[in-house]
N, C-alpha and C. Protein backbone atom coordinates (compact mmCIF):
# COMPACT_ATOMS: atom_id res chain seq x y z
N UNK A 1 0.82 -1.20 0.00
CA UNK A 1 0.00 0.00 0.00
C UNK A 1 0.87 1.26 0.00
N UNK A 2 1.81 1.43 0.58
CA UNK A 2 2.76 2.51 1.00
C UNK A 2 3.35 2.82 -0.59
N UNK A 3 3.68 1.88 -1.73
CA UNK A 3 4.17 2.29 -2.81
C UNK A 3 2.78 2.71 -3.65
N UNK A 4 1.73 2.15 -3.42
CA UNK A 4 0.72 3.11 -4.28
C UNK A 4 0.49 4.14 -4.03
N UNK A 5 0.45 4.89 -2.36
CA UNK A 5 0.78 5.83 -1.97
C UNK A 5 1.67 6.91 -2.65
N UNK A 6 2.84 6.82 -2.79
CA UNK A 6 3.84 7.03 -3.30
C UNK A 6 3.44 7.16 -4.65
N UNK A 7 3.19 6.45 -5.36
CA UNK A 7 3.11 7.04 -6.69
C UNK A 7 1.78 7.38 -6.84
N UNK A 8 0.96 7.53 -6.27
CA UNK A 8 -0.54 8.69 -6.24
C UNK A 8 0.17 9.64 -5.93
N UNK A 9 1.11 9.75 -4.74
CA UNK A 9 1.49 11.45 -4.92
C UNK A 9 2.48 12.06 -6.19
N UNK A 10 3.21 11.32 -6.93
CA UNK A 10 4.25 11.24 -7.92
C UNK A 10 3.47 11.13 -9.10
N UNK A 11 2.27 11.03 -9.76
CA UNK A 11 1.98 11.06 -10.78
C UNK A 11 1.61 12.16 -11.24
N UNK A 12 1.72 11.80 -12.70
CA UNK A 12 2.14 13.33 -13.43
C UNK A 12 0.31 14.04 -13.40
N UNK A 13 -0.32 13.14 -13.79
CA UNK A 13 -1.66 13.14 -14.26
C UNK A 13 -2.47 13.77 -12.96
N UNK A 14 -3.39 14.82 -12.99
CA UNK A 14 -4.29 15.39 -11.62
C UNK A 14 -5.37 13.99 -11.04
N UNK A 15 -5.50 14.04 -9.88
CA UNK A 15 -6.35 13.21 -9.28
C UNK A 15 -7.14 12.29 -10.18
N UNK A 16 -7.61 11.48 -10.08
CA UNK A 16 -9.13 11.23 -11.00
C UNK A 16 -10.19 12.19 -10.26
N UNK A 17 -10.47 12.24 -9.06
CA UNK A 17 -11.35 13.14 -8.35
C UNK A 17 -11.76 14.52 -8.80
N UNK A 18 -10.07 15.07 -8.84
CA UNK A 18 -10.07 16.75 -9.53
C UNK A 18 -10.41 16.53 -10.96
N UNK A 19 -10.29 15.84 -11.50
CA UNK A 19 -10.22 15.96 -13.07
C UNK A 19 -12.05 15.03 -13.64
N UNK A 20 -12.69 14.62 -12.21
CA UNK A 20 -14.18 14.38 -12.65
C UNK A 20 -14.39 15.60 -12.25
N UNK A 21 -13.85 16.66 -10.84
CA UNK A 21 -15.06 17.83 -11.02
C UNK A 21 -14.91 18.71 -11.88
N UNK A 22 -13.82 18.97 -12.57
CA UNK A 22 -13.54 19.96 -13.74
C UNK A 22 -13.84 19.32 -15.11
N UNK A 23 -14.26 18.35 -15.89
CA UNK A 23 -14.68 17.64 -16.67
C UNK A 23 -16.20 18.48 -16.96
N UNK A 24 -15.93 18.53 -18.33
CA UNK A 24 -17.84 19.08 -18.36
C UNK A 24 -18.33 18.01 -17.91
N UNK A 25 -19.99 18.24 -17.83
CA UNK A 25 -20.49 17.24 -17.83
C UNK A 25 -22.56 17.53 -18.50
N UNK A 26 -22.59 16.67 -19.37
CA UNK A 26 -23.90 16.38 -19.92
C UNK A 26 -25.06 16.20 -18.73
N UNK A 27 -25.02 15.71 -17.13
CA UNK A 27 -25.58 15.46 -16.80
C UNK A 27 -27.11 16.50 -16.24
N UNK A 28 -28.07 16.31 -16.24
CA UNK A 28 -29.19 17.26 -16.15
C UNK A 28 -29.27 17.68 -14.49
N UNK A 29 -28.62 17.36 -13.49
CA UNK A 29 -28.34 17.82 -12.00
C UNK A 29 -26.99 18.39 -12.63
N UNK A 30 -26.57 19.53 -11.93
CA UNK A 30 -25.12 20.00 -12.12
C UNK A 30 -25.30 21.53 -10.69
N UNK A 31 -24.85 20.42 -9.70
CA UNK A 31 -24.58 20.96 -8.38
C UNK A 31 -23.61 22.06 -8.25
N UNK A 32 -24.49 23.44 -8.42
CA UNK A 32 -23.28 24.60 -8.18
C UNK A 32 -23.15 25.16 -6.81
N UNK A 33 -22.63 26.02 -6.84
CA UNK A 33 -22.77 26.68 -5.46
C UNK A 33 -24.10 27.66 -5.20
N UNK A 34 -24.46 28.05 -6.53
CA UNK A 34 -25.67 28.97 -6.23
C UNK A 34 -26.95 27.88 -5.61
N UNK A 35 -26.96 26.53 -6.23
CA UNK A 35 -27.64 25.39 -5.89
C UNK A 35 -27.58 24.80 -5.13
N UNK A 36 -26.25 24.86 -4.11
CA UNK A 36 -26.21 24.78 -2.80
C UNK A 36 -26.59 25.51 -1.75
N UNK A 37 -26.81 26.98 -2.06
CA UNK A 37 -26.86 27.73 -1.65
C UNK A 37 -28.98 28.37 -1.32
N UNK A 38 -29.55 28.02 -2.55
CA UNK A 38 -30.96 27.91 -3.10
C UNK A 38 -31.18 27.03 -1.91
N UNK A 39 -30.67 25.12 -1.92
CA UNK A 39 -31.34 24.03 -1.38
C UNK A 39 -31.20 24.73 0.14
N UNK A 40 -29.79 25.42 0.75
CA UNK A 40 -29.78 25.53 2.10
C UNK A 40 -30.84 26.71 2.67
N UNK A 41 -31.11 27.51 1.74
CA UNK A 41 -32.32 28.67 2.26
C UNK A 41 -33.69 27.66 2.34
N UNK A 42 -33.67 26.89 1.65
CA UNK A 42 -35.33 26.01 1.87
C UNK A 42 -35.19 24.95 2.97
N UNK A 43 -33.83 24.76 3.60
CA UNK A 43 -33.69 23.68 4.36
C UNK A 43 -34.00 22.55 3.98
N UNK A 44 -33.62 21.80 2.94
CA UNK A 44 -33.66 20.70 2.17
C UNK A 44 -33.12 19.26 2.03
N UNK A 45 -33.94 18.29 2.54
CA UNK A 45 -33.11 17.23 3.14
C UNK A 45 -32.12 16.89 1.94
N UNK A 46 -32.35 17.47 0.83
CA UNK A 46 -31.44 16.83 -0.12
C UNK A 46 -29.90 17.37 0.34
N UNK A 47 -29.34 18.52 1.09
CA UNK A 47 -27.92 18.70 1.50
C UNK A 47 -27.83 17.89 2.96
N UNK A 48 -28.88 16.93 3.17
CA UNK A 48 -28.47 16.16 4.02
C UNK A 48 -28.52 14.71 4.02
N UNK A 49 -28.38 14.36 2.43
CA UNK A 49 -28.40 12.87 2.31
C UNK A 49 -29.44 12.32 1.88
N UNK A 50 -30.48 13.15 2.05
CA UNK A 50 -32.25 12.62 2.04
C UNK A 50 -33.00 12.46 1.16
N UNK A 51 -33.89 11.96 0.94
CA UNK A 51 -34.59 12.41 -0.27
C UNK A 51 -36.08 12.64 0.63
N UNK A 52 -36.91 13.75 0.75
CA UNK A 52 -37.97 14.19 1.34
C UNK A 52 -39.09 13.48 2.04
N UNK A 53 -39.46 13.54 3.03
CA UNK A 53 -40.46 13.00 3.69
C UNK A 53 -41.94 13.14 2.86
N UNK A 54 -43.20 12.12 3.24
CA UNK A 54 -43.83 11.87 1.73
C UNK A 54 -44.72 13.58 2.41
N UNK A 55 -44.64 13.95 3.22
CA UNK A 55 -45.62 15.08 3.92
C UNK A 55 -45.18 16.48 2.65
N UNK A 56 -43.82 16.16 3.07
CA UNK A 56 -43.35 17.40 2.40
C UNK A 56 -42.30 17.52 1.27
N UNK A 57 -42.78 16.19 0.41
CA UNK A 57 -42.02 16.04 -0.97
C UNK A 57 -42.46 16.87 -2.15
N UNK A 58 -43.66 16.92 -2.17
CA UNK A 58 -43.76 17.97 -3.80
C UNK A 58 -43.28 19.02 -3.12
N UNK A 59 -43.48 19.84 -2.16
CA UNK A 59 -42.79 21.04 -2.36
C UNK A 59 -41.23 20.92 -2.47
N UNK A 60 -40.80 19.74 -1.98
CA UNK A 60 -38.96 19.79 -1.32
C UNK A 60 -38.27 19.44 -2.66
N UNK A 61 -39.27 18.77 -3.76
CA UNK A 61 -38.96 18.09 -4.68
C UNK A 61 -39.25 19.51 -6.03
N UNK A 62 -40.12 20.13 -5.63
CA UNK A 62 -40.17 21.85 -6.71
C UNK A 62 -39.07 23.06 -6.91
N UNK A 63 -39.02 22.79 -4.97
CA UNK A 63 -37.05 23.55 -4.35
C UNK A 63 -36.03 23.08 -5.17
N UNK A 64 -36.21 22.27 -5.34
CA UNK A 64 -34.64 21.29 -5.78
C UNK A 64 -34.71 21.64 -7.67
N UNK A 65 -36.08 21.30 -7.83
CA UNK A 65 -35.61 21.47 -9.13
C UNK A 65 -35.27 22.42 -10.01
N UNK A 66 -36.23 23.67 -9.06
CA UNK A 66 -35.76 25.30 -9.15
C UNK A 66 -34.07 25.47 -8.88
N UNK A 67 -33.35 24.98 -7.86
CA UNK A 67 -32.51 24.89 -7.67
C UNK A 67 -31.67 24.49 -8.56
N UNK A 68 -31.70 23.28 -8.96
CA UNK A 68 -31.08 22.51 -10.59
C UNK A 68 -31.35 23.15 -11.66
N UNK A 69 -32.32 24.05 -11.41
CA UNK A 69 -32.50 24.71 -12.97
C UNK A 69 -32.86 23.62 -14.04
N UNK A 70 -33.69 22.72 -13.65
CA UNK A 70 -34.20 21.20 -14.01
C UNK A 70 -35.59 21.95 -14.09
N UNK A 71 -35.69 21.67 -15.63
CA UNK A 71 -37.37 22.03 -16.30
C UNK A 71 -37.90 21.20 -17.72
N UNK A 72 -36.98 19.70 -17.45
CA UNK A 72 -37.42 18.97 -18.55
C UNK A 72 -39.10 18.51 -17.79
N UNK A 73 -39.26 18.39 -16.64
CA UNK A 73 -40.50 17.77 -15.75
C UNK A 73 -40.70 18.61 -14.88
N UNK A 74 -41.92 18.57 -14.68
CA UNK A 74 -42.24 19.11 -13.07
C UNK A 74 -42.73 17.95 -12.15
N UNK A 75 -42.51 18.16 -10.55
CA UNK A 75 -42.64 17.12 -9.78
C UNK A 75 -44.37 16.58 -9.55
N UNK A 76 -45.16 17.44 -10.14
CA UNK A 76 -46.38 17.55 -10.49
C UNK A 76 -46.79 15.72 -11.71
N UNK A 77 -45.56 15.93 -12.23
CA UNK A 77 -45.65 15.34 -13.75
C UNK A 77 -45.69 13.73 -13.88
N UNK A 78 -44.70 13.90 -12.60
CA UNK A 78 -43.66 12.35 -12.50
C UNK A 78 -44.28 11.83 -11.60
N UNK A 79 -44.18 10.07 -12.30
CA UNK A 79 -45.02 8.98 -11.36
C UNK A 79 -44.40 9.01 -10.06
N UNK A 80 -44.30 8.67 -8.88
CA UNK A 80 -43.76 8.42 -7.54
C UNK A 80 -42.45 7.44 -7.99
N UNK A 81 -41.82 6.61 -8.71
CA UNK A 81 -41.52 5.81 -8.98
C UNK A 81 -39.74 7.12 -9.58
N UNK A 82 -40.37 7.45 -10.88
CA UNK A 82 -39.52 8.50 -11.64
C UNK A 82 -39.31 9.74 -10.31
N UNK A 83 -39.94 10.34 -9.75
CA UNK A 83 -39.45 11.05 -8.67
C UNK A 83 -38.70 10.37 -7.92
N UNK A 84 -38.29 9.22 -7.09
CA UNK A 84 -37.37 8.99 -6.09
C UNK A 84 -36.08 8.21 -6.94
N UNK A 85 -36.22 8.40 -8.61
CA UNK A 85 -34.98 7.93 -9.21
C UNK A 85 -34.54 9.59 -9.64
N UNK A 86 -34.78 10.27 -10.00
CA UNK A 86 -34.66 11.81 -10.08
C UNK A 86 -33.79 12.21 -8.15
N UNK A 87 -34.99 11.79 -7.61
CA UNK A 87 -34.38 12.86 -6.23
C UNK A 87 -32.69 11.82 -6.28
N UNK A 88 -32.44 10.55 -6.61
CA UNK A 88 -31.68 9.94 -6.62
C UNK A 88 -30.50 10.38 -7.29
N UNK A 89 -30.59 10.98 -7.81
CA UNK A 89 -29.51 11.65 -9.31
C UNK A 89 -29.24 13.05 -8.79
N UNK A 90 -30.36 13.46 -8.28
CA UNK A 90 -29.70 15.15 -7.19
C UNK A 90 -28.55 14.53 -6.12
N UNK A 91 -29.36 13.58 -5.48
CA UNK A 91 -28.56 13.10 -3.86
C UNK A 91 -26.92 12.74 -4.63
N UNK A 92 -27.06 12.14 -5.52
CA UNK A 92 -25.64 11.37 -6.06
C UNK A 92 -24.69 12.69 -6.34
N UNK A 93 -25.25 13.57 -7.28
CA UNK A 93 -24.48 15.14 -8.01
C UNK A 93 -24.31 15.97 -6.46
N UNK A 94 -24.88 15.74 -5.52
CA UNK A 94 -24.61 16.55 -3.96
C UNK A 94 -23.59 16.02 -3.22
N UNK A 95 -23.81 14.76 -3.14
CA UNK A 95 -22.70 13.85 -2.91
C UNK A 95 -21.47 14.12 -3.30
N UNK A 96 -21.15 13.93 -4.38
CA UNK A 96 -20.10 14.15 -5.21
C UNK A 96 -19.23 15.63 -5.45
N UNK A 97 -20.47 16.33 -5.13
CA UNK A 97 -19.81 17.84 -4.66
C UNK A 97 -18.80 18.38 -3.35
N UNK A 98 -20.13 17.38 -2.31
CA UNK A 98 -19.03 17.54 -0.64
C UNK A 98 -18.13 16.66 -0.78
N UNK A 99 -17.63 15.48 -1.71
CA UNK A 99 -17.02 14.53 -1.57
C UNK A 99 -15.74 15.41 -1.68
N UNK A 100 -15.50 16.15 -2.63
CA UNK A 100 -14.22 17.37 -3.19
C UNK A 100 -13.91 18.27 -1.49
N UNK A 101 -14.24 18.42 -0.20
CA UNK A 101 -13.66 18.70 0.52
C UNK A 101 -12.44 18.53 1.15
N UNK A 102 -11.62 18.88 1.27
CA UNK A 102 -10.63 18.62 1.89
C UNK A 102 -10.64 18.78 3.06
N UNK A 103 -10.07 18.08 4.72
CA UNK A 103 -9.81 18.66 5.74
C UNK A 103 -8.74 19.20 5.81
N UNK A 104 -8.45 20.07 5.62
CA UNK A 104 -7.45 21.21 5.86
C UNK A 104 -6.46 21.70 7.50
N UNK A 105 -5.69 21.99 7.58
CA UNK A 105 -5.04 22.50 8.92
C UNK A 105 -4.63 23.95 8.16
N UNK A 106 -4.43 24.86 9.33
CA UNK A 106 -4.11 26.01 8.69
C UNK A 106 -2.49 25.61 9.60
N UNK A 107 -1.93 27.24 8.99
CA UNK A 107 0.03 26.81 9.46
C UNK A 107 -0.20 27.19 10.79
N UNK A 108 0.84 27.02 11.57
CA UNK A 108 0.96 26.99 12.76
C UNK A 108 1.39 28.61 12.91
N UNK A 109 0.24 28.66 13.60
CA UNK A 109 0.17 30.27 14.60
C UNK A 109 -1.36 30.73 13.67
N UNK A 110 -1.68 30.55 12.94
CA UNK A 110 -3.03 30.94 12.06
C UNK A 110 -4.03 30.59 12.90
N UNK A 111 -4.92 31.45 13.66
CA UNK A 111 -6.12 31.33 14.31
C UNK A 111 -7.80 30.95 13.77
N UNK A 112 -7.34 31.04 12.07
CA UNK A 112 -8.86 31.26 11.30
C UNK A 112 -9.24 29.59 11.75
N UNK A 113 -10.62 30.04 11.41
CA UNK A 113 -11.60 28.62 11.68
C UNK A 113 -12.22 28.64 10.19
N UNK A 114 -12.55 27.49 10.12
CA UNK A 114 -13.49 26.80 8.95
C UNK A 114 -14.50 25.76 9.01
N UNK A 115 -15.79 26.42 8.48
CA UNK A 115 -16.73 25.47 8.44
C UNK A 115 -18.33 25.86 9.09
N UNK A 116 -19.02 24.97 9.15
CA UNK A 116 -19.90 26.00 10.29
C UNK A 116 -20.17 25.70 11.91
N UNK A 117 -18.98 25.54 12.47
CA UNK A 117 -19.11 25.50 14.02
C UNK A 117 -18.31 26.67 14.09
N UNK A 118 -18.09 27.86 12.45
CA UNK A 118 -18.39 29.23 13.35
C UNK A 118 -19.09 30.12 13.29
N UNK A 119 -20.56 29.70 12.88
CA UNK A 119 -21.46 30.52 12.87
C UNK A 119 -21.71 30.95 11.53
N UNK A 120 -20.86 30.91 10.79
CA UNK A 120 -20.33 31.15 9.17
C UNK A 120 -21.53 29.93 8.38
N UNK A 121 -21.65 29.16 8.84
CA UNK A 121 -22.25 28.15 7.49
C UNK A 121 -21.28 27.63 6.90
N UNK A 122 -21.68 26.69 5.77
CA UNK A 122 -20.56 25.87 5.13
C UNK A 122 -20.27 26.70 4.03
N UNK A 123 -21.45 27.66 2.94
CA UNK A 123 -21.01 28.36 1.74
C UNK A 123 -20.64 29.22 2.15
N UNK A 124 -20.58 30.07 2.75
CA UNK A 124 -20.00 31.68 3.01
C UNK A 124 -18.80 31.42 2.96
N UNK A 125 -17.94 30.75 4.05
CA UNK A 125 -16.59 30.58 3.83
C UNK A 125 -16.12 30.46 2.15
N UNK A 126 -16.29 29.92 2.01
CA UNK A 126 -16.29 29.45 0.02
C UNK A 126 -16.22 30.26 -0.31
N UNK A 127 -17.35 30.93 -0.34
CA UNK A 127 -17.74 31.80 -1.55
C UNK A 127 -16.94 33.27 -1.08
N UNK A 128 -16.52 33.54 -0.38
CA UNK A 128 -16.01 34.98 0.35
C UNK A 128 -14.43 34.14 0.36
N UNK A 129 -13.68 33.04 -0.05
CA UNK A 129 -12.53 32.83 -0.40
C UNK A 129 -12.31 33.46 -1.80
N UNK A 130 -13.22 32.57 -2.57
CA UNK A 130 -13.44 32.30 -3.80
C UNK A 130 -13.38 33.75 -4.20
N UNK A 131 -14.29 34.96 -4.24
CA UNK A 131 -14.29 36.30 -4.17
C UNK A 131 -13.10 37.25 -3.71
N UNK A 132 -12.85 37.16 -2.50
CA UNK A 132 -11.92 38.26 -2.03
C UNK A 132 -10.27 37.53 -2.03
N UNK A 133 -10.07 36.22 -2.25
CA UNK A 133 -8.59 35.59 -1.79
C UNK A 133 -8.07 35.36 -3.44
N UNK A 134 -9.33 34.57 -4.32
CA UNK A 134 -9.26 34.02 -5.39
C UNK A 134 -9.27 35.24 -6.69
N UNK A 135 -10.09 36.21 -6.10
CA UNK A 135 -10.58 37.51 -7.07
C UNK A 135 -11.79 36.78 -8.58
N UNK A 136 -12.20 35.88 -7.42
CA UNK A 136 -13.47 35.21 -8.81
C UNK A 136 -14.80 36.22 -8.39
N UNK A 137 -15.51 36.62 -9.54
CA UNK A 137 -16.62 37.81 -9.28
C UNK A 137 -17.94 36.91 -8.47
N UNK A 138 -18.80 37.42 -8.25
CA UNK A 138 -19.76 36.75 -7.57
C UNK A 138 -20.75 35.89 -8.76
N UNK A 139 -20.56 36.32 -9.89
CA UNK A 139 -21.34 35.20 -10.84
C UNK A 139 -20.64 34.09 -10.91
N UNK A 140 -19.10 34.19 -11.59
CA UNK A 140 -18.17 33.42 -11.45
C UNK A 140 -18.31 32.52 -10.33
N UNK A 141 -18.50 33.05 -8.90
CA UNK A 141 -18.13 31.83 -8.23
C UNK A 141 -19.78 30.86 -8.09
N UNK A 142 -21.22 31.87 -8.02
CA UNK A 142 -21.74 31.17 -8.14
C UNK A 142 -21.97 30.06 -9.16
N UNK A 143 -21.71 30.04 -10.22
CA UNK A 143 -21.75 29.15 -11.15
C UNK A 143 -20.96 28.02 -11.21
N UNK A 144 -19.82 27.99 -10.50
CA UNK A 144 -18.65 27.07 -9.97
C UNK A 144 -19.70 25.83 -9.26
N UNK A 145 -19.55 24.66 -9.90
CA UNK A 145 -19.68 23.53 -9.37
C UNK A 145 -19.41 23.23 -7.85
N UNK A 146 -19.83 22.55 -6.86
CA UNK A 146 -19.27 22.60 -5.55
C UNK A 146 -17.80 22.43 -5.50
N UNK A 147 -18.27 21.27 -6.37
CA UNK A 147 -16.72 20.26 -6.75
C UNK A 147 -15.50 21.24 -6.72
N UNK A 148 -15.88 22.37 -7.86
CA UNK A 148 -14.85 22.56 -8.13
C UNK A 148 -14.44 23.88 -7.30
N UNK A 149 -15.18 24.38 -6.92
CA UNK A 149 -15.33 25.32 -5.97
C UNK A 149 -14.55 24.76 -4.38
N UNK A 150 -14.28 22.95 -3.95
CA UNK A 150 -14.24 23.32 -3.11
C UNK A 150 -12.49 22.75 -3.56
N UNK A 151 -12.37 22.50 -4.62
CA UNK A 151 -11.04 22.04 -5.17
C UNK A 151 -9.83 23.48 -5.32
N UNK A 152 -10.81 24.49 -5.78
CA UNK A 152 -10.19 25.28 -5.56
C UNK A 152 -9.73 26.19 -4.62
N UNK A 153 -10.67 26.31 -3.70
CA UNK A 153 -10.12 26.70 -1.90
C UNK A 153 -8.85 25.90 -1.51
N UNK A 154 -8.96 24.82 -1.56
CA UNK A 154 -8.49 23.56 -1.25
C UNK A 154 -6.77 24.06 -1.73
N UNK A 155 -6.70 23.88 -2.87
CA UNK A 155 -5.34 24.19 -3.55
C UNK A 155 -4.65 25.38 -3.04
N UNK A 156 -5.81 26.58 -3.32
CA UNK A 156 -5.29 28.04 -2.45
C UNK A 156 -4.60 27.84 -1.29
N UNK A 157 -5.10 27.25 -0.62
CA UNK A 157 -5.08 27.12 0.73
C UNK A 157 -3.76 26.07 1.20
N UNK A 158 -3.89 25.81 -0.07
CA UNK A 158 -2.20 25.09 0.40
C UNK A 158 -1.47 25.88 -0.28
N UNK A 159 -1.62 26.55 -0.96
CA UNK A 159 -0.65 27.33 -2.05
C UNK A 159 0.15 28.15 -0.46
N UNK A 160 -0.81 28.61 0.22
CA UNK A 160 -0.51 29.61 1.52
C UNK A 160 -0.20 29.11 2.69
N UNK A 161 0.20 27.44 2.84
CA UNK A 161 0.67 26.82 3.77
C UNK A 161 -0.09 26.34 4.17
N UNK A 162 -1.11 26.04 4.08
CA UNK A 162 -2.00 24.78 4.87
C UNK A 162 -1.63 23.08 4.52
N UNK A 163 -2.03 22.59 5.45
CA UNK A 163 -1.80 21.05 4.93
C UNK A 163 -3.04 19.85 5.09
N UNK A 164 -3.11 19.24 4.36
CA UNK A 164 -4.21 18.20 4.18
C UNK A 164 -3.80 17.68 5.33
N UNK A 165 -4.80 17.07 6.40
CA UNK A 165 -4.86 16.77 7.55
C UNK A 165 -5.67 15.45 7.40
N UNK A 166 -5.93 14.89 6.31
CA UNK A 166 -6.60 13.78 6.07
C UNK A 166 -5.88 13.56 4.91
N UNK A 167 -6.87 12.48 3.92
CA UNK A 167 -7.00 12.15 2.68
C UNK A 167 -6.36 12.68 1.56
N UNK A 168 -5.33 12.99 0.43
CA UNK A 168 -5.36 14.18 -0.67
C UNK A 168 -6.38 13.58 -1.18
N UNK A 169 -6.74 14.72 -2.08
CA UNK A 169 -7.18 14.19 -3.75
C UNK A 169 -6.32 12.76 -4.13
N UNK A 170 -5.02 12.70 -4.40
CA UNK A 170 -4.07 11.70 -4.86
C UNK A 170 -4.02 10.57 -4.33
N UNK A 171 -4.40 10.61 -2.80
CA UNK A 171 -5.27 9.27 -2.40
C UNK A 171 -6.49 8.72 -2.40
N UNK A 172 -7.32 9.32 -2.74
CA UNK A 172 -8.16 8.97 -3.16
C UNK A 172 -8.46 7.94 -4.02
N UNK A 173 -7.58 8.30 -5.00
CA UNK A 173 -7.67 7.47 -6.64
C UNK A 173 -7.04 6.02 -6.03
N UNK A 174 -6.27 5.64 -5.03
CA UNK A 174 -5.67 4.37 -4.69
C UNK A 174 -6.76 3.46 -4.61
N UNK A 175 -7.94 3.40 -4.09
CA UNK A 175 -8.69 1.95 -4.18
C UNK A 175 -9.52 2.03 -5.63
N UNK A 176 -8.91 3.03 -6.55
CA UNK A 176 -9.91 2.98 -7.75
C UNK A 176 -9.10 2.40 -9.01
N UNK A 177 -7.70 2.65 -8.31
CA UNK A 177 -6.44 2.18 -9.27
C UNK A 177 -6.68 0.33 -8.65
N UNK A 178 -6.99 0.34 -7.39
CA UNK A 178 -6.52 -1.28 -7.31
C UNK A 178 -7.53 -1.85 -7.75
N UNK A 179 -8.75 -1.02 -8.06
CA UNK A 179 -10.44 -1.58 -8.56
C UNK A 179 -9.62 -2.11 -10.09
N UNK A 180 -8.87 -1.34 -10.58
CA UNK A 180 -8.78 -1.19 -11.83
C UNK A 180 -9.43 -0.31 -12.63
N UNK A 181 -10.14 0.26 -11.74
CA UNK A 181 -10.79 1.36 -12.82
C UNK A 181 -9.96 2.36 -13.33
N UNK A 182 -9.69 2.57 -14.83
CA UNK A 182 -8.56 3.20 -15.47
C UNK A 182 -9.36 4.32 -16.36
N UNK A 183 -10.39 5.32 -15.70
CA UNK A 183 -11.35 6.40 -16.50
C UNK A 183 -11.51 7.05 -15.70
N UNK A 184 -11.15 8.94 -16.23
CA UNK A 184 -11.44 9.74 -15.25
C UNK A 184 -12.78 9.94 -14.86
């Protein structure tokens, strides 16, 4: 394990991870930050894993799609069946957005906090990096994928001395290299 290690950090090629969230993509969910941002003002079980309770699914399921900017259907339209394979395809594209976090350490003597145990929320931090550290405009960053939005804090943030305190990106790809899976 220690030499796959080793050459996940030594390869020339970016993550598979970084290089699925920067990849276009065809898919009809495409989780940005403004869409993270939409689902967390409605309080939406979908940024928590969920797919809606049956009390309060057409509306949670109208949020979301306003949110996705998803107007091939309305939740009005779709059998019960096609709605919880739909809310299924949001939960997966949400997923895959927080998956791009990094746990971060800041350098030693740096007091800042991250995240929301400071009152901050999880997007503000982001998006007020992304803006004032990164100099991306506020359309710019809303339109940024989570993914890639949180790939790019992420990098900054080591660019300025922080260090991955968990996982890289570059480990990641190790149980996908021993899967054999060879596609970004």
């Amino acid at each position: 394990m220690q030499a796959e290690l080793v050459s996940a950090e030594r390869s020339p090629w970016q993550p598979r991870c970084v290089a699925r969230a920067f990849r276009s993509s065809e898919d009809p969910f495409v989780f940005t930050v403004q869409t993270w941002i939409d689902l967390d003002a409605a309080k939406s079980p979908f940024l928590l894993g969920k797919l809606p309770e049956a009390e309060e699914a057409m509306v949670q399921f109208e949020v979301a799609f306003a949110a996705f900017g998803h107007r091939a259907t309305t939740p009005e339209a779709c059998d019960p069946e096609e709605l919880i394979l739909l809310g299924r395809k949001m939960l997966v594209e949400i997923e895959r957005g927080f998956a791009m976090r990094l746990q971060l350490a800041p350098p030693e003597g740096c007091k800042l906090t991250e995240g929301s145990g400071n009152g901050l929320g999880g997007w503000l931090p982001i998006v007020a990096c992304l803006k004032s550290q990164l100099g991306f405009s506020l359309a710019e960053t809303l339109s940024l994928t989570v993914g890639q939005a949180f790939a790019l804090v992420a990098s900054h943030r080591v660019n300025e001395g922080w260090s991955v305190s968990d996982e890289t990106y570059a480990h990641r790809d190790i149980p996908e290299t021993m899967e054999g899976d060879d596609h970004a």
